[in-house]
Protein backbone atom coordinates (compact mmCIF):
# COMPACT_ATOMS: atom_id res chain seq x y z
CA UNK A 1 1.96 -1.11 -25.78
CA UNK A 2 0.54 1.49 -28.17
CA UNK A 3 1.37 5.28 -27.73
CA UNK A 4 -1.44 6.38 -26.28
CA UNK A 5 -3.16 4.16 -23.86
CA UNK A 6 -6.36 4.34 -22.80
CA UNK A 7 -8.79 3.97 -20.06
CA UNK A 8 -10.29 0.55 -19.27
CA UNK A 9 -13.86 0.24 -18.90
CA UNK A 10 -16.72 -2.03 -18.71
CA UNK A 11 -14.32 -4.31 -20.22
CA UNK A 12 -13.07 -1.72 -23.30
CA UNK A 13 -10.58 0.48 -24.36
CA UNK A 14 -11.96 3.77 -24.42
CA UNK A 15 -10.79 7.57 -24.84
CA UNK A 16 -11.76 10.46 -21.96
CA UNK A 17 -14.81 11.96 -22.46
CA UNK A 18 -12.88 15.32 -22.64
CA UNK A 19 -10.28 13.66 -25.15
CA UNK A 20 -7.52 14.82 -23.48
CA UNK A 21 -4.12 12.83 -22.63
CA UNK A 22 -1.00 13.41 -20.00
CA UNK A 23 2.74 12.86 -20.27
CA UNK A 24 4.19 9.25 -18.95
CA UNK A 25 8.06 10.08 -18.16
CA UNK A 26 10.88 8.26 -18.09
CA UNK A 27 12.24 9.43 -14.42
CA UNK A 28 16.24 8.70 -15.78
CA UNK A 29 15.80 11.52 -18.03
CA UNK A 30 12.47 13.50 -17.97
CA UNK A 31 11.65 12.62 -21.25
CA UNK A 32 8.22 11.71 -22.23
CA UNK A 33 7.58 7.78 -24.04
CA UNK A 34 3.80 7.36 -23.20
CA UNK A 35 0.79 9.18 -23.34
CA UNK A 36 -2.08 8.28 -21.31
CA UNK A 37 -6.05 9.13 -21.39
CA UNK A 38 -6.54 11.60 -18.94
CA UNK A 39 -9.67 10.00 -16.86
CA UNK A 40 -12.15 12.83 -15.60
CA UNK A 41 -15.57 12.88 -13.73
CA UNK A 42 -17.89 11.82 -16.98
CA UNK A 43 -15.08 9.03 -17.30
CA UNK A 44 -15.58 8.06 -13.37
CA UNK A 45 -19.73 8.19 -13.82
CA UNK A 46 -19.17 5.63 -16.99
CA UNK A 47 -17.15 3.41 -14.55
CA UNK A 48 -18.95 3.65 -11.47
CA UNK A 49 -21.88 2.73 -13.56
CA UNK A 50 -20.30 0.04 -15.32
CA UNK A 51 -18.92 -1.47 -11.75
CA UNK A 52 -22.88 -1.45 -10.80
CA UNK A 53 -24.52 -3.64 -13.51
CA UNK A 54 -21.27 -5.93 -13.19
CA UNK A 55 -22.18 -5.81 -9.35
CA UNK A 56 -25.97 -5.87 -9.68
CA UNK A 57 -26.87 -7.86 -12.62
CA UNK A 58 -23.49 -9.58 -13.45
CA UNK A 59 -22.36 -12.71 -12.72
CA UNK A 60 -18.66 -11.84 -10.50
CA UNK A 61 -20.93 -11.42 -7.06
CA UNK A 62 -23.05 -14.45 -7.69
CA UNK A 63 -19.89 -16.64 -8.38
CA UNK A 64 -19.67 -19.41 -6.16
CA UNK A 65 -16.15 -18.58 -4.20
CA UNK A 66 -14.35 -21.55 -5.79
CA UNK A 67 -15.21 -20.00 -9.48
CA UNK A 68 -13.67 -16.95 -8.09
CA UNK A 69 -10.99 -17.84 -6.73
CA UNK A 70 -9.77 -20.56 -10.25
CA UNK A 71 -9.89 -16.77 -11.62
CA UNK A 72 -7.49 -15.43 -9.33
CA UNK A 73 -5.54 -18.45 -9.74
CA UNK A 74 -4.90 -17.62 -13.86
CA UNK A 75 -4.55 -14.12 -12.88
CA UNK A 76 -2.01 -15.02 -10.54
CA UNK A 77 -0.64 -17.33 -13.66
CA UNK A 78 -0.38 -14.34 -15.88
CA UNK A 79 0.91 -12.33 -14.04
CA UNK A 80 3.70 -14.69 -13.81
CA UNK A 81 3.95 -15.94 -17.32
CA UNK A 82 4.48 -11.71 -18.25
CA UNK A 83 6.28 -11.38 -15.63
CA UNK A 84 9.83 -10.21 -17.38
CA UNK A 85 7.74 -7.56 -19.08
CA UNK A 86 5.77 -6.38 -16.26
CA UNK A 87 8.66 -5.68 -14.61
CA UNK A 88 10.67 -3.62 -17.61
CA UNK A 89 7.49 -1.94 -17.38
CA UNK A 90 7.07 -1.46 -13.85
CA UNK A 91 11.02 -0.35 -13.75
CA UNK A 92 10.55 2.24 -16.74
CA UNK A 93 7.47 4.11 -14.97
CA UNK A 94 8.83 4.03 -11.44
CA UNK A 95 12.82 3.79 -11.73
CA UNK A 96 13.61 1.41 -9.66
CA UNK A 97 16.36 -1.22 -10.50
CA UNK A 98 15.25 -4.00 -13.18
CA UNK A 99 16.70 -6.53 -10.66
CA UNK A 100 14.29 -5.73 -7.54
CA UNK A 101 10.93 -5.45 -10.01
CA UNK A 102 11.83 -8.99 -10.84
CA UNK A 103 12.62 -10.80 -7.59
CA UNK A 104 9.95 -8.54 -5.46
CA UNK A 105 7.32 -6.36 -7.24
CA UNK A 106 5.94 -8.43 -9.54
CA UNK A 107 6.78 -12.16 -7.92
CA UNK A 108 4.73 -10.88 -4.80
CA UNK A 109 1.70 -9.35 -6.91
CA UNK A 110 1.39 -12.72 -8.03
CA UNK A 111 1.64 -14.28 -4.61
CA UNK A 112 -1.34 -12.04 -3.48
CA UNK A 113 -3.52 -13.05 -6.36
CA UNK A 114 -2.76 -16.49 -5.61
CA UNK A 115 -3.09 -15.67 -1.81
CA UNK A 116 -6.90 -13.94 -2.29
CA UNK A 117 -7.69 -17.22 -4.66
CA UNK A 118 -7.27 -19.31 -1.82
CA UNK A 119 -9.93 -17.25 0.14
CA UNK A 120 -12.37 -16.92 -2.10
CA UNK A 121 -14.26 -19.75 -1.26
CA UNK A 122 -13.72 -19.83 2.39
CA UNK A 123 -15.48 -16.46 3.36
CA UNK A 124 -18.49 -17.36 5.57
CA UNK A 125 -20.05 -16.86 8.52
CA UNK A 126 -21.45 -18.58 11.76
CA UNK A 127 -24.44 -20.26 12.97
CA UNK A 128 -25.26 -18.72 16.15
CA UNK A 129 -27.40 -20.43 19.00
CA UNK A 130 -30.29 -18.20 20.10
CA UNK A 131 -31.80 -17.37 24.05
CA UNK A 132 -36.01 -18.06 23.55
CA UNK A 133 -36.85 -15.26 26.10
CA UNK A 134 -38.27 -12.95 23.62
CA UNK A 135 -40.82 -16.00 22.70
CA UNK A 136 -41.52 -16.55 26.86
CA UNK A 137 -42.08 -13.07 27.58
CA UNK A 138 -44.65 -13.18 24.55
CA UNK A 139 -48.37 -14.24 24.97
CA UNK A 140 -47.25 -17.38 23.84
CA UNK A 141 -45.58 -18.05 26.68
CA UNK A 142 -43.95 -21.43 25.39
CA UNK A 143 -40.32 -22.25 24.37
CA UNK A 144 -40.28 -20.90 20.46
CA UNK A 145 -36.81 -22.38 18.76
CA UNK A 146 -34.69 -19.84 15.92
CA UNK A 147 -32.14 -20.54 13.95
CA UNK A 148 -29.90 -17.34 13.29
CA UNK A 149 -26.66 -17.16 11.09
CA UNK A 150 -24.50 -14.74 9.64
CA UNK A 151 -23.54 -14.39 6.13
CA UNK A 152 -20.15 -12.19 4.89
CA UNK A 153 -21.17 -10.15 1.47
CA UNK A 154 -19.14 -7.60 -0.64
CA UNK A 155 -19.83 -4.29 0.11
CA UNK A 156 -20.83 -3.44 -3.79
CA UNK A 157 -18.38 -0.83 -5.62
CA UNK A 158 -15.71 0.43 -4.31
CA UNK A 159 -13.40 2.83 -5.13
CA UNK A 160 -9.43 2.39 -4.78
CA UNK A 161 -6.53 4.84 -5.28
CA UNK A 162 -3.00 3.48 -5.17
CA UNK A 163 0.31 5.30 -4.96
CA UNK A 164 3.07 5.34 -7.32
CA UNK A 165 6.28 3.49 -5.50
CA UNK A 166 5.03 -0.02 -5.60
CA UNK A 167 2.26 0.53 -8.74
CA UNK A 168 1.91 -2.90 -9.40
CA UNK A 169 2.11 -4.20 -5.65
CA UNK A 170 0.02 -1.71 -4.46
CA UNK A 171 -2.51 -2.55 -7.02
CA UNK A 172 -2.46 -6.21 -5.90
CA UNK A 173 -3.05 -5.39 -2.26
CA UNK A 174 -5.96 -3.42 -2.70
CA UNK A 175 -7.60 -5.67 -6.12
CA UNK A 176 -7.38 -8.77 -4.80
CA UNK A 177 -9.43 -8.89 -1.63
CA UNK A 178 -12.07 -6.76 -2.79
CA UNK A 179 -12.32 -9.22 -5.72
CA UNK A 180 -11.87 -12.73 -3.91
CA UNK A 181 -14.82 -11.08 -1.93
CA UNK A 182 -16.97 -10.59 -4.79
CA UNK A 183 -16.96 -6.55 -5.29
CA UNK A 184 -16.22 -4.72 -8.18
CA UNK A 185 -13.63 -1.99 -8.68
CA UNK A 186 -13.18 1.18 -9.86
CA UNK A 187 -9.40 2.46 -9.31
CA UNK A 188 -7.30 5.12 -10.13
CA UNK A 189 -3.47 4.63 -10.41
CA UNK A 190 -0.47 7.16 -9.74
CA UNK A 191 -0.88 9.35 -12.27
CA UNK A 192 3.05 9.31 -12.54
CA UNK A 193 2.66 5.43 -12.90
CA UNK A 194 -0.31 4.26 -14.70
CA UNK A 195 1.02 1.55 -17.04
CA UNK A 196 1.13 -1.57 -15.27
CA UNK A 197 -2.19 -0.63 -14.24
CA UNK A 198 -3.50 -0.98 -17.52
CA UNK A 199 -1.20 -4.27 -18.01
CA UNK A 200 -2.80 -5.61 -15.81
CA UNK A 201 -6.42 -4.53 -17.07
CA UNK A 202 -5.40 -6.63 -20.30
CA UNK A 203 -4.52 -9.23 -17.94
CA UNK A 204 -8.06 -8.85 -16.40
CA UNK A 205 -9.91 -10.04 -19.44
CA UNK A 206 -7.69 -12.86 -20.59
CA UNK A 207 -8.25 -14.44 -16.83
CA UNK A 208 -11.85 -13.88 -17.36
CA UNK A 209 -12.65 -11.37 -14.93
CA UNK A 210 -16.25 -10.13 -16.14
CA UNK A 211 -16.42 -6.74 -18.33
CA UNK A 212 -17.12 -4.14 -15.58
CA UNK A 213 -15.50 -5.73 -12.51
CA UNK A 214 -12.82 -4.30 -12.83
CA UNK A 215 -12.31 -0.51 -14.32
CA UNK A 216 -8.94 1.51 -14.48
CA UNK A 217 -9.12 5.22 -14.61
CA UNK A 218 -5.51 7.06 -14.89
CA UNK A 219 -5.64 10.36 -14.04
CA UNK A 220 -5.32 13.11 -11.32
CA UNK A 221 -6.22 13.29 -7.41
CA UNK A 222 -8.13 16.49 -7.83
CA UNK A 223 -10.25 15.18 -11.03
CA UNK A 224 -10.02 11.70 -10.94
CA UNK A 225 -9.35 10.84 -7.80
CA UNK A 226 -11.67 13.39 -6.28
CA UNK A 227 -15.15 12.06 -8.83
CA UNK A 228 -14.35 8.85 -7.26
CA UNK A 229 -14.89 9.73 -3.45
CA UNK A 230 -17.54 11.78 -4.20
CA UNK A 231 -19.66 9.61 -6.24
CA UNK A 232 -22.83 8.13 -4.78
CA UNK A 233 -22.59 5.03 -6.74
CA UNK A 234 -19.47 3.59 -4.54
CA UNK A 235 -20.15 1.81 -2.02
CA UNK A 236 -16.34 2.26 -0.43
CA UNK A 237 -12.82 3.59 -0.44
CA UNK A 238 -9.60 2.45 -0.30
CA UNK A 239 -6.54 4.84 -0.26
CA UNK A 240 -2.75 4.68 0.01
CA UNK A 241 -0.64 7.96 0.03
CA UNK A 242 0.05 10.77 2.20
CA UNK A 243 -1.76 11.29 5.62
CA UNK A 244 -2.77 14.95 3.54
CA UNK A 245 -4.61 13.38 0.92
CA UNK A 246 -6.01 10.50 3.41
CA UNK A 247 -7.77 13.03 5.35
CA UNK A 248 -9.32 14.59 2.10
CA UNK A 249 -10.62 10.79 1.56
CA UNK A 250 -11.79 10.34 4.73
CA UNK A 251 -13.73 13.70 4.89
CA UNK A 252 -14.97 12.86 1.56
CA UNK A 253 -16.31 9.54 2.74
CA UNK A 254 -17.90 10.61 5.75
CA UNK A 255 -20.18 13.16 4.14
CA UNK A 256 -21.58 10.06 2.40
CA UNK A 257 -21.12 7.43 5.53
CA UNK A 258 -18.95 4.61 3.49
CA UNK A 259 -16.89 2.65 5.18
CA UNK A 260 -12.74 3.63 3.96
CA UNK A 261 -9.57 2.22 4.44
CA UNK A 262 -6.66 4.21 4.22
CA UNK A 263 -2.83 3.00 4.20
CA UNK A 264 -0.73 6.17 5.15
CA UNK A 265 2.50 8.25 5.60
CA UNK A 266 5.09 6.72 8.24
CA UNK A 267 8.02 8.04 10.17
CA UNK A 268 9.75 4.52 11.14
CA UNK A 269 11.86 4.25 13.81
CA UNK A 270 14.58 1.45 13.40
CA UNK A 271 16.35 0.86 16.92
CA UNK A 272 19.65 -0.80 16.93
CA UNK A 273 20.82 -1.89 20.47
CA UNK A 274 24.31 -1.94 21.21
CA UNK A 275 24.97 -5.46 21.51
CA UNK A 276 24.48 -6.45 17.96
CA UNK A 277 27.00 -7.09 14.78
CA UNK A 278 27.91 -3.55 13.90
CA UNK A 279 28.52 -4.48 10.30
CA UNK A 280 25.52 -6.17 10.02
CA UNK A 281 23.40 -3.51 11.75
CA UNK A 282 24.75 -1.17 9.23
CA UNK A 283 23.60 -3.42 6.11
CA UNK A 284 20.40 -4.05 7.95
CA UNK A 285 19.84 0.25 8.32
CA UNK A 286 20.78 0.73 5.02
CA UNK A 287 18.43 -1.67 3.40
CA UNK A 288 15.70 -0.74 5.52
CA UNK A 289 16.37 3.09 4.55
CA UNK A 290 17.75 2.94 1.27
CA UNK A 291 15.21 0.23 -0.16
CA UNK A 292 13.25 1.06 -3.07
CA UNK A 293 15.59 4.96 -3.11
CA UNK A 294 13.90 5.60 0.29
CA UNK A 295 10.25 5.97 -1.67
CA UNK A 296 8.73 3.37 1.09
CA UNK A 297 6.42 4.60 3.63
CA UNK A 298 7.44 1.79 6.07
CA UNK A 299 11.14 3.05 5.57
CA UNK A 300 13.27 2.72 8.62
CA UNK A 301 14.12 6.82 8.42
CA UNK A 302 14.53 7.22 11.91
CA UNK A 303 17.50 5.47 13.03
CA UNK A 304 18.36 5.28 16.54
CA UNK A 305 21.99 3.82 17.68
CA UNK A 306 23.01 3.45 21.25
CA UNK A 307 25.41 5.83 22.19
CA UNK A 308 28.01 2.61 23.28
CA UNK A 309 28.43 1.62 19.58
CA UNK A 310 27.24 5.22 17.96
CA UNK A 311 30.25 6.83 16.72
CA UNK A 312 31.33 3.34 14.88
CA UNK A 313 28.36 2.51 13.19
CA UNK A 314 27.84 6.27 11.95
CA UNK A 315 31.31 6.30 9.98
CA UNK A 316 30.66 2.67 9.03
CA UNK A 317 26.85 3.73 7.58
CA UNK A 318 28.51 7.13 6.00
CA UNK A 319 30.75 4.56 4.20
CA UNK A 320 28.06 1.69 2.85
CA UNK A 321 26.13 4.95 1.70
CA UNK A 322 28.81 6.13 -0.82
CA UNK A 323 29.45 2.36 -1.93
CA UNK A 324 25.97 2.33 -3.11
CA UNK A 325 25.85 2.29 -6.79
CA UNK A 326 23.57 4.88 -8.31
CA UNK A 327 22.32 4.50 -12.67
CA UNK A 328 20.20 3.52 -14.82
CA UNK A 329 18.28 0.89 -13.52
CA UNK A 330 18.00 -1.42 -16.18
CA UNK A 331 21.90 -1.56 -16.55
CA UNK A 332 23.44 -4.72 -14.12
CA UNK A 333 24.71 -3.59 -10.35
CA UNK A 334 22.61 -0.87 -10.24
CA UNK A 335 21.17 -0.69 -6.88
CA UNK A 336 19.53 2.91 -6.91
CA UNK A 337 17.91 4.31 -9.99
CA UNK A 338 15.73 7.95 -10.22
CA UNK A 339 13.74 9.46 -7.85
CA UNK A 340 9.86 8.94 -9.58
CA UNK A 341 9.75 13.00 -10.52
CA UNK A 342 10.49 16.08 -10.61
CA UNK A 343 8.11 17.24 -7.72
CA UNK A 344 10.12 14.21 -5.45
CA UNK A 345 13.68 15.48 -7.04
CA UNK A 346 12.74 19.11 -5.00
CA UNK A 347 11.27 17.65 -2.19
CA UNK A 348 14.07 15.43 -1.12
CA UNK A 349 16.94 18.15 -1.58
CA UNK A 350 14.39 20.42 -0.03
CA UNK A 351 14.74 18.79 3.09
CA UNK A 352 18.37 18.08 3.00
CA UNK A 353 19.04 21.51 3.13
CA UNK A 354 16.63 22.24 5.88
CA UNK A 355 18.87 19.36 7.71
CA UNK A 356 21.96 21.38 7.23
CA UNK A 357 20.53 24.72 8.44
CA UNK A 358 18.75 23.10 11.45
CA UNK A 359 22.05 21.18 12.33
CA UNK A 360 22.80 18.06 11.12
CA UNK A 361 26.08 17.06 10.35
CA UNK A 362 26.18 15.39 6.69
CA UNK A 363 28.36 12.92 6.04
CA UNK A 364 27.56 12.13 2.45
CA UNK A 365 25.66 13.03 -0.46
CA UNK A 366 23.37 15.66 -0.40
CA UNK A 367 23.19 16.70 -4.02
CA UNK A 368 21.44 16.15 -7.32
CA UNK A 369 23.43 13.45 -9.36
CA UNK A 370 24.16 14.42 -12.99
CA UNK A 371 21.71 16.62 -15.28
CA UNK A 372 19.10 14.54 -16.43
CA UNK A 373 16.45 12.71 -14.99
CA UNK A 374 15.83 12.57 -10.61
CA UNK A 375 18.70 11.15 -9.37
CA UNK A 376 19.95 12.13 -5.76
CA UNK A 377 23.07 10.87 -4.03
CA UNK A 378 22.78 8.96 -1.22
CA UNK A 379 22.62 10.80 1.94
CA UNK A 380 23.54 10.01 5.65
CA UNK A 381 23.07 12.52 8.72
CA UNK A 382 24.40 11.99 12.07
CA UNK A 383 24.05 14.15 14.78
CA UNK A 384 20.07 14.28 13.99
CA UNK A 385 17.50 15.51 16.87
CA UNK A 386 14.49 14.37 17.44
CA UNK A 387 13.08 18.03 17.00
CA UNK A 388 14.63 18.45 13.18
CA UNK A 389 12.79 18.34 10.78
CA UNK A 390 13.77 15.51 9.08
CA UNK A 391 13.25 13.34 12.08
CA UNK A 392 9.66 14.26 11.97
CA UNK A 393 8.68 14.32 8.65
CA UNK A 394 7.84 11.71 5.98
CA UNK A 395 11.27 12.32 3.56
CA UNK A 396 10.42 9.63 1.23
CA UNK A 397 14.16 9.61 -0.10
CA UNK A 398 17.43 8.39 0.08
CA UNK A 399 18.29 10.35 3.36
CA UNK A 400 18.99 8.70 6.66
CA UNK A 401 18.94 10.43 9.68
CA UNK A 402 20.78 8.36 13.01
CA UNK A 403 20.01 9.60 16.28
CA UNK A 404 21.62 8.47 19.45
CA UNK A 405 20.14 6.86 22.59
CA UNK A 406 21.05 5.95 25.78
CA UNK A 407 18.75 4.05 27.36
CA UNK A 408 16.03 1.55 26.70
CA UNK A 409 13.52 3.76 28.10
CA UNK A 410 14.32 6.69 26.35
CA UNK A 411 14.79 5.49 23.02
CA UNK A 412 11.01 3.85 23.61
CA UNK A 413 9.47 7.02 24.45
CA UNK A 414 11.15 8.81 21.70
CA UNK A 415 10.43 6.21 18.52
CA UNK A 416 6.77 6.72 20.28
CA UNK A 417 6.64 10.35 20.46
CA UNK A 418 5.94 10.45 16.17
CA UNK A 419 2.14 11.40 14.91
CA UNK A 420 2.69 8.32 13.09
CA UNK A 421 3.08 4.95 13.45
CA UNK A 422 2.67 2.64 10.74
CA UNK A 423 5.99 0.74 11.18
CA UNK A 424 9.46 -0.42 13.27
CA UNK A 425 12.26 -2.13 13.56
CA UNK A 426 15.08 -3.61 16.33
CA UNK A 427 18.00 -5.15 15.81
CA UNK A 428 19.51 -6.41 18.55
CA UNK A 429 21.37 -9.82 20.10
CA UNK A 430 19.07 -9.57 23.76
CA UNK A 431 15.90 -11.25 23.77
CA UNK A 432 15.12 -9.43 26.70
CA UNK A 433 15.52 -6.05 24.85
CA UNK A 434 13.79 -7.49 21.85
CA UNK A 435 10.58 -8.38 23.56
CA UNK A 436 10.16 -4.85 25.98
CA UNK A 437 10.58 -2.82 22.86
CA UNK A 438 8.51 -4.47 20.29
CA UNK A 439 5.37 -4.99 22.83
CA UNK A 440 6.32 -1.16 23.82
CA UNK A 441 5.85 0.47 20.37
CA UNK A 442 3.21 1.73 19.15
CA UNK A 443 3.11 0.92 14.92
CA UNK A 444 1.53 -1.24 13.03
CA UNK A 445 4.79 -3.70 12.15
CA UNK A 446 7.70 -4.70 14.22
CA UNK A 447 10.72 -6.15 12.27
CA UNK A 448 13.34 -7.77 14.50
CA UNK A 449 17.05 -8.55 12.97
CA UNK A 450 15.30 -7.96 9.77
CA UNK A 451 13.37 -5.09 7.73
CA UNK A 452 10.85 -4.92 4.55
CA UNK A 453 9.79 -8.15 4.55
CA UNK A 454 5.94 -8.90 3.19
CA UNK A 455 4.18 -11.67 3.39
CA UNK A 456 0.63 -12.06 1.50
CA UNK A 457 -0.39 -13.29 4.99
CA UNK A 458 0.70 -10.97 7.48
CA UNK A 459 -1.16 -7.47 7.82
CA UNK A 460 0.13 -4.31 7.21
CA UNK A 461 -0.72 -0.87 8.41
CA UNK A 462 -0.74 1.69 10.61
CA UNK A 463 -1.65 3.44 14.57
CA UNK A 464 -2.58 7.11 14.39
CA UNK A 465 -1.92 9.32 11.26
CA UNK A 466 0.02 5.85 9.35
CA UNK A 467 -4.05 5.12 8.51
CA UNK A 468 -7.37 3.18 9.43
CA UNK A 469 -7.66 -0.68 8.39
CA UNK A 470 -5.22 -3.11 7.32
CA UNK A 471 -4.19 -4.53 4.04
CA UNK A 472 -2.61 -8.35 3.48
CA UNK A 473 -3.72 -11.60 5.32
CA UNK A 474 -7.18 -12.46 6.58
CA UNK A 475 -7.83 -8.88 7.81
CA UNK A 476 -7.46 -6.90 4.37
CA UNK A 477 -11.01 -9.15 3.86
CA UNK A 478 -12.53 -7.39 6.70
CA UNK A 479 -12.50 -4.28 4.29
CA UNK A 480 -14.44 -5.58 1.59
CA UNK A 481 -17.27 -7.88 3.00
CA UNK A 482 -20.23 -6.94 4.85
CA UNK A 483 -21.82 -9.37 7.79
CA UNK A 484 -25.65 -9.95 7.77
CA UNK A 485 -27.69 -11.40 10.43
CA UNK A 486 -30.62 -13.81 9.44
CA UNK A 487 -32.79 -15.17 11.70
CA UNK A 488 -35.53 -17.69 10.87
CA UNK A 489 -37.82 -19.39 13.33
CA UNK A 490 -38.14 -23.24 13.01
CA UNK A 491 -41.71 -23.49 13.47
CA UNK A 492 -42.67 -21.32 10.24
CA UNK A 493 -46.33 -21.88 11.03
CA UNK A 494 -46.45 -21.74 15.21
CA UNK A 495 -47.64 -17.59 16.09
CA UNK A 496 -44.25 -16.26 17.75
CA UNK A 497 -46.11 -13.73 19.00
């Protein structure tokens, strides 16, 4: 990769209009090793525009579905065949160990791709019988036959902005629907993560994805970010981030009536029963906090244990929290690198403090580790209230709060009583439990004796403030296809009227 990169275009490298650049840093020290083009409204009108003729005139909506989907397929392949690469890359942007961007982030961007191919060609509609008593109630008066049927289009251009702690996953969930439906794409990555991005536009062109369907745009949420929900030329949205941004996308797209789909924050609530494995349970929290340095919106950050195994499992969870080994990620056993930024760095102890003065008794961690770059030591809390702070908002850290229940009916009503709702989990040994409390919560996924598994297949996303629409599986198509209703008479030449 070059220096400077660039913004990707109608199929080209190009500079921003206003020629200027931003900082790419390396979150293990702060440093700066990239500079990228700093994408702006001009750049947004040149890619909107572009995303029209490819949409319009070119030939990626007209495709049949099987020609799309063969060019998911060698997407899919090259994503693969770069795969060691795209995850150095993926682990230098965002921090996270080497060892999870190669056995999850960029394995399952390629299963998507693949996924979507396998769609392509299978998105149609219905033939639909039709009732004749329009034609008797006519001066006709006789039996007049129609033939109606649906058909499922792309919406046009649409318009996606992806977060920064899965940038290549995130990309692939939102890209590869919208273009196994036949749209084109105009998206903006993290502006803290914006190479893969562009990786992945080079990646674009040697599959032979047409110049102009699809466009990448680094840059910020204000500029950026903001020319792209406001521009008349896109046709919809598509947003993943905080529930404060979301609702700046959705008010932005319902002063222009386009459809959005927006994957939001999340307060999980894991709920561990008391007749489970302790030692297990504890593994199972910690992954399901801990995962990905707690930057995961579905991250189990509520934990609730019942009170009959409480005190146990808190010492034993304090324990596999100072075990875990924080460094550099691309050194070997490393299972927690940096925090993404600076901004994150302050956030996170931010709220660790607040946890101390509202209460909670910390049992580990709670500090900045070493001097450069955004690491923070693993932290546990026990003793955590459901009225604290960090019980009720999005930490998106390595900070886990356990709370203690007592009964099956509280602990329902009080994962429930969260303005979010986007995911769950329970871990428990009594399929009787199991079954009242995941048909009694209200999110979006329920993990049982198990958390952060994805499946290309299975949907994902959120009740309440956790977002509108979901991503993955047959549904995520939903987003990015339009139904029309044609209905043609039989007798072209008989007066239905």
């Amino acid at each position: 990769m070059p220096a400077v990169m660039l913004l990707f275009i109608g199929g080209e490298w190009s500079p921003a209009a206003s020629g200027k650049t931003f900082a790419v840093l390396d979150p293990r020290t702060g440093q700066e090793v990239f500079r990228v083009a700093e994408a702006d409204k001009e750049d947004v009108d040149r890619a909107v525009a572009a995303a029209r003729r490819a949409f319009d005139e070119g030939e990626w909506s007209r495709m049949s579905g099987k020609q799309r989907g063969k060019v998911l397929l060698k997407l899919a392949q090259l994503i693969e065949d770069n795969a060691d690469e795209m995850a150095a890359i993926e682990s230098l942007d965002n921090g996270k160990p080497l060892v999870m961007s190669k056995i999850a982030d960029i394995p399952l961007s390629a299963d998507h791709f693949r996924y979507y191919a396998g769609w392509a060609d299978k998105l149609h509609g219905k033939t639909i019988p039709c009732d004749n008593t329009f034609g008797k109630a006519s001066r006709a008066a006789q039996w007049l036959p129609f033939f109606a049927y649906t058909l499922h289009e792309p919406i046009g251009v649409v318009g996606q902005i992806i977060p920064w702690n899965f940038p290549l996953l995130m990309l692939a969930w939102k890209v590869a629907p919208a273009l196994a439906a036949g749209n084109t794409i105009v998206l903006k990555p993290a502006e803290q993560t914006p190479l893969n991005a562009l990786r992945f536009a080079e990646l674009c062109a040697e599959a032979g994805v047409p110049n102009g369907a699809i466009n990448i745009l680094p840059g910020f949420g204000p500029t950026a970010g903001a020319a792209i929900c406001r521009h008349p030329g896109v046709d919809k949205l598509a947003f993943t981030g905080s529930t404060e941004v979301g609702r700046l996308v959705m008010k932005e797209a319902s002063e222009r009536i386009v459809p959005v789909t927006l994957e939001l924050g999340g307060k999980s609530a894991l709920i561990i029963d008391k007749h489970v494995d302790v030692d297990k349970a504890v593994e199972d929290a910690h992954f399901a906090l801990f995962f990905n340095h707690g930057q995961c919106c579905a991250a189990g950050s509520r934990t609730y244990v019942h009170a009959d195994i409480y005190d146990e499992f808190v010492a034993k969870a304090a324990a596999r929290a100072q075990r875990r080994v924080v460094g550099d990620p691309f050194e070997e056993g490393v299972e927690q690198g940096p925090q993404v930024d600076q901004d994150q760095l302050n956030k996170i102890l931010a709220y660790i403090d607040v946890g101390q003065r509202e209460g909670a008794r910390m049992l580990c961690g709670g500090k900045r580790r070493g001097d450069a770059g955004y690491f923070v030591e693993p932290t546990v809390f026990a003793d955590v209230t459901d009225q604290m702070k960090i019980a009720q908002e999005e930490i998106f850290g390595p900070v886990q709060s356990i709370l203690k229940y007592h009964t099956t009916e509280e602990v329902i009503a009080r994962a429930n009583k969260s303005e979010y709702g986007l995911a769950s989990g329970i871990i428990s040994n009594d399929v009787g439990f199991v079954n009242t409390v995941s048909r009694s919560l209200k999110a979006g996924t329920v993990w049982v004796n198990c958390y952060n598994v994805y499946d290309s297949a299975v949907p994902f996303g959120g009740y309440r403030l956790s977002g509108v629409g979901r991503d993955k599986g047959e549904y995520a198509l939903e987003n990015y296809t339009q139904v029309k209703a044609v209905y043609q008479s039989l007798e072209p030449n008989q007066p239905w009227l």
